[in-house]
Every structure is written in structure tokens, then in C-alpha cells.
N, C-alpha and C. Protein backbone atom coordinates (compact mmCIF):
# COMPACT_ATOMS: atom_id res chain seq x y z
N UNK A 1 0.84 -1.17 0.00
CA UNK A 1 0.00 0.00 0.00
C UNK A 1 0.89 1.25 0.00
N UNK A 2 0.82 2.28 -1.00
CA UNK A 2 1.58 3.08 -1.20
C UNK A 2 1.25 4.60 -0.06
N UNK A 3 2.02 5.16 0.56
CA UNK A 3 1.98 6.27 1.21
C UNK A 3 1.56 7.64 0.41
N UNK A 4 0.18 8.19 0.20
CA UNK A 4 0.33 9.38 -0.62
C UNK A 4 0.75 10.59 0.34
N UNK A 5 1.38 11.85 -0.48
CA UNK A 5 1.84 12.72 0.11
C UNK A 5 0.82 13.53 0.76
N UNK A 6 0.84 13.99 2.08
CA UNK A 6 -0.20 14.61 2.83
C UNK A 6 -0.13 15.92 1.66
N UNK A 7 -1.32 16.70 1.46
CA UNK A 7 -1.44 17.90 0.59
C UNK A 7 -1.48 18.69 1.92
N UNK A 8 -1.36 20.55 1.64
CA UNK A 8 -1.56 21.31 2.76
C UNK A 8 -2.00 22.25 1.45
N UNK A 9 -2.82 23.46 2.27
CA UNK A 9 -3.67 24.40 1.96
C UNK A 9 -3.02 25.87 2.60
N UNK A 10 -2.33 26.42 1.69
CA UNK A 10 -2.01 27.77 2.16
C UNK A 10 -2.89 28.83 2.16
N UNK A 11 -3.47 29.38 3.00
CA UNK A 11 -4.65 30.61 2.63
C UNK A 11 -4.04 32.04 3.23
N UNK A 12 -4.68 32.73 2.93
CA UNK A 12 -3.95 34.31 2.88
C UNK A 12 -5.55 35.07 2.97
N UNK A 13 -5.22 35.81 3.89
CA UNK A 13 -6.96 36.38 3.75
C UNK A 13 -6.84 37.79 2.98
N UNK A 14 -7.01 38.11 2.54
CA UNK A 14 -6.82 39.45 0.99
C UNK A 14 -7.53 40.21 0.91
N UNK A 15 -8.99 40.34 1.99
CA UNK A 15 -10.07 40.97 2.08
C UNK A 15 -10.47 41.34 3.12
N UNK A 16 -10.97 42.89 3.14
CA UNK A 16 -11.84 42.94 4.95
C UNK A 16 -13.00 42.29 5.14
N UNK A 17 -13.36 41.35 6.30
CA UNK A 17 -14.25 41.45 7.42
C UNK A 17 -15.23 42.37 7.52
N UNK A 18 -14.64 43.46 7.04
CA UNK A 18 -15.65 44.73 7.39
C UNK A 18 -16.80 44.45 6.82
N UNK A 19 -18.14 45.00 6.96
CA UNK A 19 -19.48 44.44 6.32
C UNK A 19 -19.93 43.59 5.94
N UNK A 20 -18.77 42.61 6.43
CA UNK A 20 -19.67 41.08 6.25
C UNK A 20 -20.20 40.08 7.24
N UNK A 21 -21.11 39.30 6.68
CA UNK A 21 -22.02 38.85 7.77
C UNK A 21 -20.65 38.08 8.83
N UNK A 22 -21.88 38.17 10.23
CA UNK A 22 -20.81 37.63 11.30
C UNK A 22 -20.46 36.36 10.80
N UNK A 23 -21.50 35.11 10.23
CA UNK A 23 -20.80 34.25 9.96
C UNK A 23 -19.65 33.77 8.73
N UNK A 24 -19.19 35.05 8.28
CA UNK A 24 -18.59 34.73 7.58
C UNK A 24 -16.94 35.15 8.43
N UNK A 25 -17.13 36.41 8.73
CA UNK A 25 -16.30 36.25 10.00
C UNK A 25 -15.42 35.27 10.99
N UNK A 26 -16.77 34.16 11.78
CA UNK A 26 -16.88 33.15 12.23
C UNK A 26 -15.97 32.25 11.80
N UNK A 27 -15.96 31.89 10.38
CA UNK A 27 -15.44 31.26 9.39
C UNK A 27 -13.72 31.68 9.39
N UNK A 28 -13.74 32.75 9.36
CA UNK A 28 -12.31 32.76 9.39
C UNK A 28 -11.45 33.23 10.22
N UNK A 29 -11.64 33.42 11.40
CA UNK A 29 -11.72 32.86 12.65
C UNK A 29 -11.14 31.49 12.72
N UNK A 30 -12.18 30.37 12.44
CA UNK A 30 -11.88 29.92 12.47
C UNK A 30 -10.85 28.55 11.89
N UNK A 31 -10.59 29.31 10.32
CA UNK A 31 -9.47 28.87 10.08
C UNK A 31 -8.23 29.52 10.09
N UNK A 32 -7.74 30.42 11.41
CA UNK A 32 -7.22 31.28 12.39
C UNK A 32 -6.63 32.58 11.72
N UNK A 33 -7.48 32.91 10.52
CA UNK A 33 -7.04 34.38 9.87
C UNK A 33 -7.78 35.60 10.88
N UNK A 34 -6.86 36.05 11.35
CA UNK A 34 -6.99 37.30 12.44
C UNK A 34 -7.11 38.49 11.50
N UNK A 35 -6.18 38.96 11.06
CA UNK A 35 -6.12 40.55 9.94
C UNK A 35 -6.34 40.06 9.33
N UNK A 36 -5.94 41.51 8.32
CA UNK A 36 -5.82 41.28 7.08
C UNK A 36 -4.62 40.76 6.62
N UNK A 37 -3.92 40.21 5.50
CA UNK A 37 -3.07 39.50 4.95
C UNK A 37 -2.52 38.41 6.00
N UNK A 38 -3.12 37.94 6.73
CA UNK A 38 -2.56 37.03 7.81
C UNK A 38 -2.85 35.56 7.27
N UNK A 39 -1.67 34.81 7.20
CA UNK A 39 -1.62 33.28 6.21
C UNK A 39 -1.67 32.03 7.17
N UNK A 40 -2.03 31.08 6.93
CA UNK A 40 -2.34 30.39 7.46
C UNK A 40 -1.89 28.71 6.93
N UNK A 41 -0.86 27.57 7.21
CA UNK A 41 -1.47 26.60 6.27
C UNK A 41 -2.16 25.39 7.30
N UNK A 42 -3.11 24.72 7.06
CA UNK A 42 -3.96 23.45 7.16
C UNK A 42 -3.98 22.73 6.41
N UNK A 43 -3.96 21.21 6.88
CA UNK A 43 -3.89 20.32 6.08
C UNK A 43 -5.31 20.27 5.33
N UNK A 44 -4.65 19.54 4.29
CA UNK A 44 -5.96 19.86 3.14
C UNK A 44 -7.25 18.71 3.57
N UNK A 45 -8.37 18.86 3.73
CA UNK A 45 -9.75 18.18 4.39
C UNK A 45 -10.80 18.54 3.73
N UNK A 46 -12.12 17.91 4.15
CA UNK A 46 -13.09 18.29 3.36
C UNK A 46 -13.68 19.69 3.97
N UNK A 47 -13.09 19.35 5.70
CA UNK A 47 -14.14 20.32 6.46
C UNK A 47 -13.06 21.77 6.11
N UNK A 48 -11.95 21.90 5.78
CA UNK A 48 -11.30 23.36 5.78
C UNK A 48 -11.31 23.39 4.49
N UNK A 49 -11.31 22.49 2.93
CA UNK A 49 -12.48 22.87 1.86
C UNK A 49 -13.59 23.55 1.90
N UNK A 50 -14.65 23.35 3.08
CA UNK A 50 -15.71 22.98 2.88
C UNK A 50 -15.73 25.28 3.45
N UNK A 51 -14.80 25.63 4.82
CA UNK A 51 -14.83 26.56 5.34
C UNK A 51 -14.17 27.40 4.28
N UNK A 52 -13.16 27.45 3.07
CA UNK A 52 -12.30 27.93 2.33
C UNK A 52 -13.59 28.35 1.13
N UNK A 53 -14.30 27.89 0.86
CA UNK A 53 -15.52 28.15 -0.38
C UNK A 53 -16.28 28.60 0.50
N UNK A 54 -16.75 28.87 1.33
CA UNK A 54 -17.69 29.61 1.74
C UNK A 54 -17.43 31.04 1.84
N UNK A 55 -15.94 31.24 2.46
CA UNK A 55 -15.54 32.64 2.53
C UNK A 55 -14.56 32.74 1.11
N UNK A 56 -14.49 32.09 -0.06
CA UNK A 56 -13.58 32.23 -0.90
C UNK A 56 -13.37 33.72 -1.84
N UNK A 57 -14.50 34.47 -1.79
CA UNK A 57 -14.25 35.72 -1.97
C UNK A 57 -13.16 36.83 -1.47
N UNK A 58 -12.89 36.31 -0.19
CA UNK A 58 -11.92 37.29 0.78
C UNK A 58 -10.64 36.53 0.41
N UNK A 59 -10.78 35.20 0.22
CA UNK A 59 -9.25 33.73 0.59
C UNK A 59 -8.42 34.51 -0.79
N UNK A 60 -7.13 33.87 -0.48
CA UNK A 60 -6.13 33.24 -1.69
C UNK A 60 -5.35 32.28 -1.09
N UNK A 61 -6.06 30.76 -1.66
CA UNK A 61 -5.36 29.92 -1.43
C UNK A 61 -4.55 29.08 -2.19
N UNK A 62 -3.46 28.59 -1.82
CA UNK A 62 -2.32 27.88 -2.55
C UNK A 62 -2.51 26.42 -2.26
N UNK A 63 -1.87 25.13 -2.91
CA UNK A 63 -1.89 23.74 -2.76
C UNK A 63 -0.36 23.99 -2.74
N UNK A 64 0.07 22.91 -1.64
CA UNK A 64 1.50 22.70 -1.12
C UNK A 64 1.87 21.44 -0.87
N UNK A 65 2.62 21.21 -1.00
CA UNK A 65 3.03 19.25 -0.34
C UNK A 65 3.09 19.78 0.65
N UNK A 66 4.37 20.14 1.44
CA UNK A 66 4.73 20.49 2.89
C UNK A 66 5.34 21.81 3.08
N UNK A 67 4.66 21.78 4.17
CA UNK A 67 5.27 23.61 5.38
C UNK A 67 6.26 23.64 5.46
């Protein structure tokens, strides 16, 4: 059984917070973007997919093998 390479998810938040709904906020929060331009990487999942398209208007995210 072959080992695939863990993927990681670089995100960069590129957009204000400002006037947008709290839960979108919420959202990035909780994939721990504080400011603005503040980067972040997580391993790649369905559930930090799933948080990355919801707020993908504000994101810029990258695909990485490793940190």
C-alpha cells in the first residue's frame, strides 16, 4: 500500500471582514485568519475545503506538499 503525500492548503486572507455577515467572520476565525493579509497553512480536508468556499471571496489559497 503506497503512502500518498499529505497535501496542505495555504490561505492568505486578501479581504476585509468589514461588512460582512458575522458568519462569515466566524469562518475565518476559524481557520485562524486574524487581519488582514494574515496566512495560514492546514492540512488539506473536506471540512477546511468545505470553510475555504464559503468565505472564498476574501481567501487566496495555494496547494503545497509540505510547510
Amino acid at each position: 500500500m503506497k503512502k500518498e503525500k499529505e497535501k496542505y492548503l495555504k490561505i492568505k486572507l486578501v479581504r476585509s471582514l468589514i461588512s460582512h455577515p458575522q458568519k462569515h467572520r466566524l469562518v475565518a476565525y476559524g481557520l485562524g485568519l486574524r487581519k488582514l493579509n494574515s496566512q495560514v497553512i492546514r492540512k488539506d480536508s473536506p471540512e477546511i475545503r468545505g470553510m475555504v468556499r464559503k468565505i472564498s471571496h476574501l481567501l487566496e489559497v495555494e496547494e503545497i506538499d509540505k510547510p
